[in-house]
N, C-alpha and C. Protein backbone atom coordinates (compact mmCIF):
# COMPACT_ATOMS: atom_id res chain seq x y z
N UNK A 1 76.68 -14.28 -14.16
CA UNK A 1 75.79 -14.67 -15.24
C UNK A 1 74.35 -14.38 -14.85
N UNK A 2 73.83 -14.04 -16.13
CA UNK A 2 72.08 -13.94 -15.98
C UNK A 2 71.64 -15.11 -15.57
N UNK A 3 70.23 -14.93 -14.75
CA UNK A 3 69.22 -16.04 -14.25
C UNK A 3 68.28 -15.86 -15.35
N UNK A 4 68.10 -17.12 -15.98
CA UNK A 4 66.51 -17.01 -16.54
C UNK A 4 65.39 -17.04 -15.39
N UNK A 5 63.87 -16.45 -16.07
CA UNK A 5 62.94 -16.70 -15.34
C UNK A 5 62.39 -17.91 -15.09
N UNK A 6 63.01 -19.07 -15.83
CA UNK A 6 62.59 -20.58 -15.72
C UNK A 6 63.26 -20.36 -14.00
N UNK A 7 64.66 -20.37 -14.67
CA UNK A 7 65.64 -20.98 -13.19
C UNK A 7 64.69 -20.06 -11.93
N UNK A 8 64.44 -18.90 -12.21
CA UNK A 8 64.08 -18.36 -10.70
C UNK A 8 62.54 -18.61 -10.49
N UNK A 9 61.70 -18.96 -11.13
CA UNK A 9 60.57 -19.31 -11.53
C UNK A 9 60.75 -21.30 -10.19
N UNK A 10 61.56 -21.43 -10.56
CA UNK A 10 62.23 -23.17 -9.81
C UNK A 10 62.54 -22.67 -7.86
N UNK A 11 63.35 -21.75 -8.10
CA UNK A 11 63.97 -22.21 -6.95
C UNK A 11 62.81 -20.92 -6.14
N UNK A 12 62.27 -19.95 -6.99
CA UNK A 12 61.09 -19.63 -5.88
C UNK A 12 59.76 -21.01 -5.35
N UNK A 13 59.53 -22.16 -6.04
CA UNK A 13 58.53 -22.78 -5.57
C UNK A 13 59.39 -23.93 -5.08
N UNK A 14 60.81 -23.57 -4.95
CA UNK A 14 61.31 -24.84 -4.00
C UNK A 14 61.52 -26.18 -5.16
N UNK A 15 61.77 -25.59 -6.46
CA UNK A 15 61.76 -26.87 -7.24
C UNK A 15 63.42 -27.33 -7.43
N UNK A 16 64.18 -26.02 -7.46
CA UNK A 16 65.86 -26.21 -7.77
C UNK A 16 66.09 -27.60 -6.48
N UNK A 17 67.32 -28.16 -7.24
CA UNK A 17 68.20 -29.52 -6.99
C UNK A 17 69.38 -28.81 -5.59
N UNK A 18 69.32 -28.89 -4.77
CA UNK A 18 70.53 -28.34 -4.36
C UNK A 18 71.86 -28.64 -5.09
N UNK A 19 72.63 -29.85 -5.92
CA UNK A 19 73.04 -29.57 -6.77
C UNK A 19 73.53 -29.07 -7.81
N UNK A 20 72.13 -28.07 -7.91
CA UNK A 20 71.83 -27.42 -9.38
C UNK A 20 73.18 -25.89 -9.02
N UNK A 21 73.82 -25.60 -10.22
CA UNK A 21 74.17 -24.45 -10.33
C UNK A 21 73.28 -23.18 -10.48
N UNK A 22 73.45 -21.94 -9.81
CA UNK A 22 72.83 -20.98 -9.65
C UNK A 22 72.95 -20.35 -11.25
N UNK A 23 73.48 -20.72 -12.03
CA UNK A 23 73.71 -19.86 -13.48
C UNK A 23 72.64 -21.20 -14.48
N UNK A 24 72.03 -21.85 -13.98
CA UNK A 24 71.38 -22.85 -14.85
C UNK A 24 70.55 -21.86 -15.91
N UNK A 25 70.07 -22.28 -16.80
CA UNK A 25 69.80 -21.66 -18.24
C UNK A 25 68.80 -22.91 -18.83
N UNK A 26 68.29 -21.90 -19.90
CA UNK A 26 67.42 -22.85 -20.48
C UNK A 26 68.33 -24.13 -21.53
N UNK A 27 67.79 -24.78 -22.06
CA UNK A 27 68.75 -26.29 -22.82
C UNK A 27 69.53 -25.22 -23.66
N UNK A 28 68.21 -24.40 -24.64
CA UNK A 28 69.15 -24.10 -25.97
C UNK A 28 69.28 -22.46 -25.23
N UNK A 29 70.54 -21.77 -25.22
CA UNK A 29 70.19 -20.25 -24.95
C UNK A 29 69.96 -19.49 -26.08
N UNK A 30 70.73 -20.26 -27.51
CA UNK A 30 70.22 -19.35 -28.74
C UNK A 30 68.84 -19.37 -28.92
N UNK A 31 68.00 -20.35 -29.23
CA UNK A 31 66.46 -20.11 -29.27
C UNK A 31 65.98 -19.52 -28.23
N UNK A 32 66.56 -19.30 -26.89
CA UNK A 32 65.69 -18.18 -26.11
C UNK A 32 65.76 -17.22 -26.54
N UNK A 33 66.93 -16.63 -27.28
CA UNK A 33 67.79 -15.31 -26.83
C UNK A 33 66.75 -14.89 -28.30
N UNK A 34 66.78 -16.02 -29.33
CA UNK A 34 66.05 -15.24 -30.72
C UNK A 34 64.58 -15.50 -30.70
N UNK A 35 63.72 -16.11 -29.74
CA UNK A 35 62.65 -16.23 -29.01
C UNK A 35 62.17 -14.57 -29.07
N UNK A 36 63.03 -14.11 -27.90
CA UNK A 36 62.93 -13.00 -26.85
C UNK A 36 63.26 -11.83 -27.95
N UNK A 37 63.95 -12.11 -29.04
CA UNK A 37 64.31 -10.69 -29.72
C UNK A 37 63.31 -10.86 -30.96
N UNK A 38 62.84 -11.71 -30.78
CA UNK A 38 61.67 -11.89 -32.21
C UNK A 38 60.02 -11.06 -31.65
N UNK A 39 60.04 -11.41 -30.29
CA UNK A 39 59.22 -10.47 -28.82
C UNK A 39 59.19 -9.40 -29.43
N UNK A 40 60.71 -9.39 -28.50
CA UNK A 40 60.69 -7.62 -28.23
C UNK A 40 60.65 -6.88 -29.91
N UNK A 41 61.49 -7.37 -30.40
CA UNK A 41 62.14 -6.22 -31.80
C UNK A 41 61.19 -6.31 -32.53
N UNK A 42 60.99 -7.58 -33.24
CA UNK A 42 59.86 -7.82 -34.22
C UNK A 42 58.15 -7.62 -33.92
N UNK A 43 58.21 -7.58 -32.83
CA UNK A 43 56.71 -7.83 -32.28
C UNK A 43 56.20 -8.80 -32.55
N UNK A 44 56.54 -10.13 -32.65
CA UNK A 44 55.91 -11.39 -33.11
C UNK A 44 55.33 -12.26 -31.66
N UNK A 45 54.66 -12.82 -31.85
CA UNK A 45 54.03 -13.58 -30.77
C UNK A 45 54.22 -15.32 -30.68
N UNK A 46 54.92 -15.86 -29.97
CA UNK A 46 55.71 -16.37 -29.49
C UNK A 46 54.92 -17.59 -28.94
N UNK A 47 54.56 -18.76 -29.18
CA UNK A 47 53.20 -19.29 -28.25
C UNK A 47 54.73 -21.11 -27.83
N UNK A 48 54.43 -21.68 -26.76
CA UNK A 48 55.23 -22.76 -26.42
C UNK A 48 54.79 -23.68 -27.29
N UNK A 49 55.75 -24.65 -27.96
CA UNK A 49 55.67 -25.58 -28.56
C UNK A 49 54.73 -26.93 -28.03
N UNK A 50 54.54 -26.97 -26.83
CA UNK A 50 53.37 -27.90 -26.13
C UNK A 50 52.40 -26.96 -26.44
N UNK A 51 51.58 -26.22 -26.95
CA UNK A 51 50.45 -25.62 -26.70
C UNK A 51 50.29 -25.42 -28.56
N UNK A 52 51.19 -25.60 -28.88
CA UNK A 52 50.94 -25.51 -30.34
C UNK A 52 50.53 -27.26 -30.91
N UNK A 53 51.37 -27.94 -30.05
CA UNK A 53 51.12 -30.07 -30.03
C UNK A 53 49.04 -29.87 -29.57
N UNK A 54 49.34 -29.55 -28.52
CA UNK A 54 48.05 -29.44 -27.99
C UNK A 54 46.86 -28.97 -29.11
N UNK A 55 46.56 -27.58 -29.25
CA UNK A 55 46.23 -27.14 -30.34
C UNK A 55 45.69 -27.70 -31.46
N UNK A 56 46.93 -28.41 -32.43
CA UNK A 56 47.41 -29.01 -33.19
C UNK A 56 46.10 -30.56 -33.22
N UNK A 57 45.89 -30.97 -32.15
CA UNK A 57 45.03 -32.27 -31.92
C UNK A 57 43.57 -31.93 -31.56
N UNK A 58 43.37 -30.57 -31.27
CA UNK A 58 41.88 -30.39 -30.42
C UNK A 58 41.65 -29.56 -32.29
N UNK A 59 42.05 -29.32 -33.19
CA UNK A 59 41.48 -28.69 -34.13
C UNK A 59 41.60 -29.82 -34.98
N UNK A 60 42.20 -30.99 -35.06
CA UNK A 60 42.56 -31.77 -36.25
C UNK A 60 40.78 -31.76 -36.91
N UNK A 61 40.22 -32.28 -36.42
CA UNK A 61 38.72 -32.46 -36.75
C UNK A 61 38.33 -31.26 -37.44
N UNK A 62 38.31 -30.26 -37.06
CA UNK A 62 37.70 -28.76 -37.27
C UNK A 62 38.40 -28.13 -38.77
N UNK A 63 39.72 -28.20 -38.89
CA UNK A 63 40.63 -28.16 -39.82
C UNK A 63 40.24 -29.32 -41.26
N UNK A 64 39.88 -30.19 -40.56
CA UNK A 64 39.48 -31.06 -42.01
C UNK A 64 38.17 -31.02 -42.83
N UNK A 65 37.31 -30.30 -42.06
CA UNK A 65 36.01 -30.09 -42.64
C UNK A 65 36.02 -28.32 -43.41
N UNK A 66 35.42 -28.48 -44.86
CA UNK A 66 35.41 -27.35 -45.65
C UNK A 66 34.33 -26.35 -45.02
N UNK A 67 34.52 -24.86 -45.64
CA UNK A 67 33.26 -24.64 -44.69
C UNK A 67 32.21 -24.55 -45.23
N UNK A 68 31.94 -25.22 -46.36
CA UNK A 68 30.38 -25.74 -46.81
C UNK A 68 30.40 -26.91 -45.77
N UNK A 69 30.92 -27.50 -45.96
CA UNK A 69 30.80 -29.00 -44.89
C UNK A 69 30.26 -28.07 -43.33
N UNK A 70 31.24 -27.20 -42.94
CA UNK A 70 30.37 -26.67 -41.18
C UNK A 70 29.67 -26.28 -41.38
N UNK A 71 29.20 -25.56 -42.34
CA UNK A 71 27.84 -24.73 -42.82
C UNK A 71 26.55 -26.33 -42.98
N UNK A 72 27.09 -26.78 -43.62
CA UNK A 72 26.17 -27.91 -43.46
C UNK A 72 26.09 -28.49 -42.08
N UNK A 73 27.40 -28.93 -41.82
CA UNK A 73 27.10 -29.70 -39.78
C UNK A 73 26.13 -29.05 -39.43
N UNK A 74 26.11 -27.85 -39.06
CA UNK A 74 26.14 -26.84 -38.34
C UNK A 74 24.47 -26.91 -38.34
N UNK A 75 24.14 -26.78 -39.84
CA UNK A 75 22.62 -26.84 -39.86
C UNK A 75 21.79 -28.35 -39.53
N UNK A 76 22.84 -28.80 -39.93
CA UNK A 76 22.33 -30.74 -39.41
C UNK A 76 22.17 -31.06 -37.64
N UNK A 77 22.83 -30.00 -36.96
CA UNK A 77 22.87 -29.87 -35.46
C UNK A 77 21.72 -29.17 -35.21
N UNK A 78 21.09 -28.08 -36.12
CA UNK A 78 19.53 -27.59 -35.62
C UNK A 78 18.64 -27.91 -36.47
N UNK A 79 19.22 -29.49 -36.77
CA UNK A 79 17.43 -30.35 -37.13
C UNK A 79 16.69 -29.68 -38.48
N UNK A 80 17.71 -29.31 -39.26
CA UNK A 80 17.41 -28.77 -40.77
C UNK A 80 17.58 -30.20 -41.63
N UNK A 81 16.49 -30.48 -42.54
CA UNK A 81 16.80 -31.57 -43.47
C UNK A 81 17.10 -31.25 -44.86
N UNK A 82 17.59 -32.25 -45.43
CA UNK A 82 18.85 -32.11 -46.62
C UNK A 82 18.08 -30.78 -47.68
N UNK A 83 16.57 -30.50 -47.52
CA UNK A 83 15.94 -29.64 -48.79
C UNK A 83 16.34 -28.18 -48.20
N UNK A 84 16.05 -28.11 -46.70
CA UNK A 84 16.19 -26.90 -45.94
C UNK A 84 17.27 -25.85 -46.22
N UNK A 85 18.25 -27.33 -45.67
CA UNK A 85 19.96 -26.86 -45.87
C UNK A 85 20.40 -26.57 -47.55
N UNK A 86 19.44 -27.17 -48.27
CA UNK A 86 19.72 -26.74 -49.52
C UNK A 86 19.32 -25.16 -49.89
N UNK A 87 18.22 -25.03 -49.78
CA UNK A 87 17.62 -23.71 -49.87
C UNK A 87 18.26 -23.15 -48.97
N UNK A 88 18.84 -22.54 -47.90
CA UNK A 88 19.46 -22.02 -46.98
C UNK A 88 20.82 -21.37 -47.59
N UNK A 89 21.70 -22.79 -47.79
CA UNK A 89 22.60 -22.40 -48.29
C UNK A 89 22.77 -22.31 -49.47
N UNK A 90 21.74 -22.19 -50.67
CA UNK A 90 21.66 -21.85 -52.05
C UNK A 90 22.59 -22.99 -52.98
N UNK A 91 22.37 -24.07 -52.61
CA UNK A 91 23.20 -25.37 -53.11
C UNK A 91 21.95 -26.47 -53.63
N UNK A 92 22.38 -27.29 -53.86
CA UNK A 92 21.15 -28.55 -54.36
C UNK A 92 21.18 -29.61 -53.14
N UNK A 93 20.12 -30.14 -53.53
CA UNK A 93 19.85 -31.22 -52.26
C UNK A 93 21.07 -31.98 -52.82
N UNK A 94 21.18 -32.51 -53.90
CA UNK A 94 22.70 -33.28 -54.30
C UNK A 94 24.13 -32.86 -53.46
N UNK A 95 23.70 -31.64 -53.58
CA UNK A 95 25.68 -31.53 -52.97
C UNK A 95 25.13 -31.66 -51.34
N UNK A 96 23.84 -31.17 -50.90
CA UNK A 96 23.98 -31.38 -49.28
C UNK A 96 24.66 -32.42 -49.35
N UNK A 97 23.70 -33.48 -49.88
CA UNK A 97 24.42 -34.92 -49.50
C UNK A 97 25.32 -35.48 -49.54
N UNK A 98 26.15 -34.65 -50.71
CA UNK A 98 27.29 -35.23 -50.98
C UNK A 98 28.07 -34.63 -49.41
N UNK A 99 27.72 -33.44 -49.51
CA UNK A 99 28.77 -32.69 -47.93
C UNK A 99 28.46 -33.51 -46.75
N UNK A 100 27.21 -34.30 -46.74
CA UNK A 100 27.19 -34.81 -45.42
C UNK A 100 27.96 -36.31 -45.75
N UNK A 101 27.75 -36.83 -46.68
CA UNK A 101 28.70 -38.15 -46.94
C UNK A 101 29.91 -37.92 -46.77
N UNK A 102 31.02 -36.55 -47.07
CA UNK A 102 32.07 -35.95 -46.61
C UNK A 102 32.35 -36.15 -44.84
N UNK A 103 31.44 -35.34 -44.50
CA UNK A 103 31.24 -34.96 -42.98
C UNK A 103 31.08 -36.54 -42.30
N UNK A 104 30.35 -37.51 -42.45
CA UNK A 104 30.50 -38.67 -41.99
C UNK A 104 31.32 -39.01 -42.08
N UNK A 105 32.32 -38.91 -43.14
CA UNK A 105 33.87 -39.96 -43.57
C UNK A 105 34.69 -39.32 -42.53
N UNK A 106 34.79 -37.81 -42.22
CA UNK A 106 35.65 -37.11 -41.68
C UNK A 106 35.48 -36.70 -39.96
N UNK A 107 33.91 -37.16 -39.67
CA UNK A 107 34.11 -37.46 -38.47
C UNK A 107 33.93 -38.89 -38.09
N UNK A 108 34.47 -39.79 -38.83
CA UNK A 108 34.34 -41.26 -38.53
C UNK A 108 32.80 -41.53 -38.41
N UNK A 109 31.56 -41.11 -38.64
CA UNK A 109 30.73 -41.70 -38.10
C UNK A 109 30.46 -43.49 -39.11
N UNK A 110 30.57 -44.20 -38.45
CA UNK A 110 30.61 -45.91 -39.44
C UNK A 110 29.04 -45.80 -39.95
N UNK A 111 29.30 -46.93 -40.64
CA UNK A 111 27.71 -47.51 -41.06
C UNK A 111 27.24 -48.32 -39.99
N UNK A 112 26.08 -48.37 -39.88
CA UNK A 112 24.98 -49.11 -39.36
C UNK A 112 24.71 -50.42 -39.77
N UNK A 113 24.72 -51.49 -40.23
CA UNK A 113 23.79 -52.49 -41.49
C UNK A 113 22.52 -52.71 -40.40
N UNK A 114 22.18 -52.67 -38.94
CA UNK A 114 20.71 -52.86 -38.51
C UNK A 114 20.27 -51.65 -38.58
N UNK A 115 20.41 -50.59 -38.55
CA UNK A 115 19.67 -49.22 -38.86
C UNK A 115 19.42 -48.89 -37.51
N UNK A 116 19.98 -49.15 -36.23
CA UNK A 116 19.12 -49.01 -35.26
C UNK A 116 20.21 -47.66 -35.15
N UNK A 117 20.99 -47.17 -35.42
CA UNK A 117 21.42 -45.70 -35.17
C UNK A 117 21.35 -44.69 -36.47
N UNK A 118 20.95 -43.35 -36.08
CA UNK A 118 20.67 -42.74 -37.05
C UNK A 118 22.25 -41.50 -37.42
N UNK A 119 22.41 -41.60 -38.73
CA UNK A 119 23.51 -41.24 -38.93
C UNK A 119 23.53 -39.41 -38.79
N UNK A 120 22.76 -39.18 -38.47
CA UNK A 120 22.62 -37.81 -39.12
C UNK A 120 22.69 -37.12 -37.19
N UNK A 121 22.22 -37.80 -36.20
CA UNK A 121 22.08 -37.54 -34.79
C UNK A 121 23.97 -38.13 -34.54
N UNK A 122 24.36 -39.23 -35.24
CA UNK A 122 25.48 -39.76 -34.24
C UNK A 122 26.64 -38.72 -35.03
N UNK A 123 26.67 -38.18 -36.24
CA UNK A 123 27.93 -36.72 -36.91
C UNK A 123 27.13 -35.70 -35.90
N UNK A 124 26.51 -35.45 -34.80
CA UNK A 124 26.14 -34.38 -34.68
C UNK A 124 26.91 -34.77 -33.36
N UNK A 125 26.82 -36.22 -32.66
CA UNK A 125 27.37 -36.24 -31.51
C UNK A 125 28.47 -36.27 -31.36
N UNK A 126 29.09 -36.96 -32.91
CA UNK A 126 30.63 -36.78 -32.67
C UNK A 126 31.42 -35.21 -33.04
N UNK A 127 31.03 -34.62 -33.51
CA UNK A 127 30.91 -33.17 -33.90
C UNK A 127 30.94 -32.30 -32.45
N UNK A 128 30.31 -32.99 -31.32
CA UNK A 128 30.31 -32.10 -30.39
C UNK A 128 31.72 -32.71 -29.28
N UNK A 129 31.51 -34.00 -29.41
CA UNK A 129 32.56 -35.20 -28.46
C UNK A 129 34.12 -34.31 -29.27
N UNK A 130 34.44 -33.96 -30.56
CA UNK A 130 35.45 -33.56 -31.40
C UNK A 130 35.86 -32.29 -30.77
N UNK A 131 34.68 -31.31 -30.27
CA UNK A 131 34.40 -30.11 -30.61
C UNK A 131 34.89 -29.49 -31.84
N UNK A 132 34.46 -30.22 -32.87
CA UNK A 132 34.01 -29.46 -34.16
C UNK A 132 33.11 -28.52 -34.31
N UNK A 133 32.20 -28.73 -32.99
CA UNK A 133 30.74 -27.30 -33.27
C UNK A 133 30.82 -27.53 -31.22
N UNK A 134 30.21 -26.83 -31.04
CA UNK A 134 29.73 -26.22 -29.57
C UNK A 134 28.33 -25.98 -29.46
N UNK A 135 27.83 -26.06 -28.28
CA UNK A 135 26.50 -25.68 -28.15
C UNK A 135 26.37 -24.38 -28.52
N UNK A 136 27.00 -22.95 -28.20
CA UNK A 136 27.01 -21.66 -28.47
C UNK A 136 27.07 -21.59 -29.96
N UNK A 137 27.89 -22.56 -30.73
CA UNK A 137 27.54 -22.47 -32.36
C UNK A 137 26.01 -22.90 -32.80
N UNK A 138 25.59 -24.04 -32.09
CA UNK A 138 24.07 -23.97 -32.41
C UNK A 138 23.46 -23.34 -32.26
N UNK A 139 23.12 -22.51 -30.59
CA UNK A 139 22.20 -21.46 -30.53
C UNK A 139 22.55 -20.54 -31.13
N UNK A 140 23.72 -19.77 -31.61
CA UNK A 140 23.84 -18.75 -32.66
C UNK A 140 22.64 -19.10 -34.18
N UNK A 141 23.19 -20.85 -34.28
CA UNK A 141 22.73 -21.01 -35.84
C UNK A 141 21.07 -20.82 -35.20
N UNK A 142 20.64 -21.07 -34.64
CA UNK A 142 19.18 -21.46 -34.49
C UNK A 142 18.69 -20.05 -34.62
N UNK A 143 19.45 -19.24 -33.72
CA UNK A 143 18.76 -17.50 -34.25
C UNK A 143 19.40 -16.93 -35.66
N UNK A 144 20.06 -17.38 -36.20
CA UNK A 144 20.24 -17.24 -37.66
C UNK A 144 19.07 -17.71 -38.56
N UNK A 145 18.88 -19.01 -38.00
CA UNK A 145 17.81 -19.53 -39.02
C UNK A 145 16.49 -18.79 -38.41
N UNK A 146 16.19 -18.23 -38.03
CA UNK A 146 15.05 -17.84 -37.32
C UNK A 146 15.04 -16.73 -38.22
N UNK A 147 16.29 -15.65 -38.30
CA UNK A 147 16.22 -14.42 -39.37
C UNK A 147 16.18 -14.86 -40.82
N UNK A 148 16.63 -15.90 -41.20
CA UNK A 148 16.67 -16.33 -42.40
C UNK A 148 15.09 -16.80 -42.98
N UNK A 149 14.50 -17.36 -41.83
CA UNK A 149 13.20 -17.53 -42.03
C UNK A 149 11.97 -16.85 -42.18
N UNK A 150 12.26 -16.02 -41.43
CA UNK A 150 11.75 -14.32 -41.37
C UNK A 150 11.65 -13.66 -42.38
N UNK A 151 13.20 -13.52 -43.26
CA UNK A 151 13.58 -12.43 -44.52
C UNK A 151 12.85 -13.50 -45.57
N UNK A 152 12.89 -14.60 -45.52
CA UNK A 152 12.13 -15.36 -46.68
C UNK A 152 11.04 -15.81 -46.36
N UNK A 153 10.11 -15.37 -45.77
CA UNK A 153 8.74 -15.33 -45.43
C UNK A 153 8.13 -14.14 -45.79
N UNK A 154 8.90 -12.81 -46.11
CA UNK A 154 8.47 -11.61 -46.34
C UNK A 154 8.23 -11.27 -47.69
C-alpha cells in the first residue's frame, strides 16, 4: 500500500506510534483522493479547512463593512471630517454620517454618556485592533488625499 505524505511527513520527525501501522492513511481516503484530483485535473486550489476557520474570523469585521463604509473608515483614520469625506467621496454630509453610525454599530464602538472618549478616534482604534484597515491602508489614503487635493485645487 501507498504512504501518504502526512504518514511519512510523521515518522520522518519521529512523530509515528511504534504501534502505528506502516500503511496508515489519512481519516477519509476519498476526500484526499478527490482533493488531489480536483489539484491535479481540474486545476483548482485546494486551501486546509483550519486556514479557511482561521480566515473566516480575522475577516469577519472587514466582510461586514460596505465599501462606502471603508471608504469612509478609511478617511476617518486620516483625520478627514464628515464635510471633507463628503466632498471626497461625492456623497452628502448626511450619508457620511449615516456610514459612520453604520461603522460604529459594526465595529462595536459603545456610547459614551460622560463624553470623555471620542467616537470617531476609538472606530479608528478598533478598526486597526480588528484589522479592518492597516497602517499601509492609511499611508496609501493620505497620498491619495494629497492627489485629490492637488487635482481640486487646480
Amino acid at each position: 500500500m501507498m504512504r501518504t505524505p502526512a504518514f511519512i511527513d510523521r515518522r520522518k520527525h519521529g512523530l509515528a506510534h511504534a504501534g502505528e501501522a506502516d500503511t496508515t492513511m489519512k481519516d477519509n481516503v476519498c476526500e484526499a483522493v478527490a482533493a488531489l484530483r480536483a489539484v491535479r485535473v481540474e486545476g483548482q486550489i485546494m486551501v486546509d479547512p483550519g486556514v479557511h476557520r482561521f480566515q473566516a474570523r480575522a475577516s469577519a469585521t472587514r466582510d461586514g463593512l460596505t465599501d462606502s463604509e471603508q471608504n469612509v473608515l478609511i478617511d476617518l483614520a486620516i483625520s478627514m471630517t464628515d464635510k471633507g469625506i463628503a466632498q471626497r467621496r461625492a456623497m452628502s454630509v448626511r450619508s457620511v454620517q449615516n456610514r459612520l453610525l453604520s461603522i460604529y454599530q459594526k465595529l462595536e464602538v459603545e456610547e459614551d454618556d460622560q463624553d470623555l472618549v471620542n467616537k470617531r478616534a476609538c472606530a479608528v482604534y478598533r478598526a486597526l485592533v480588528t484589522r479592518t484597515i492597516n497602517v499601509e491602508t492609511m499611508i496609501a489614503a493620505a497620498r491619495a488625499l494629497e492627489l485629490w487635493l492637488e487635482q481640486r485645487d487646480q
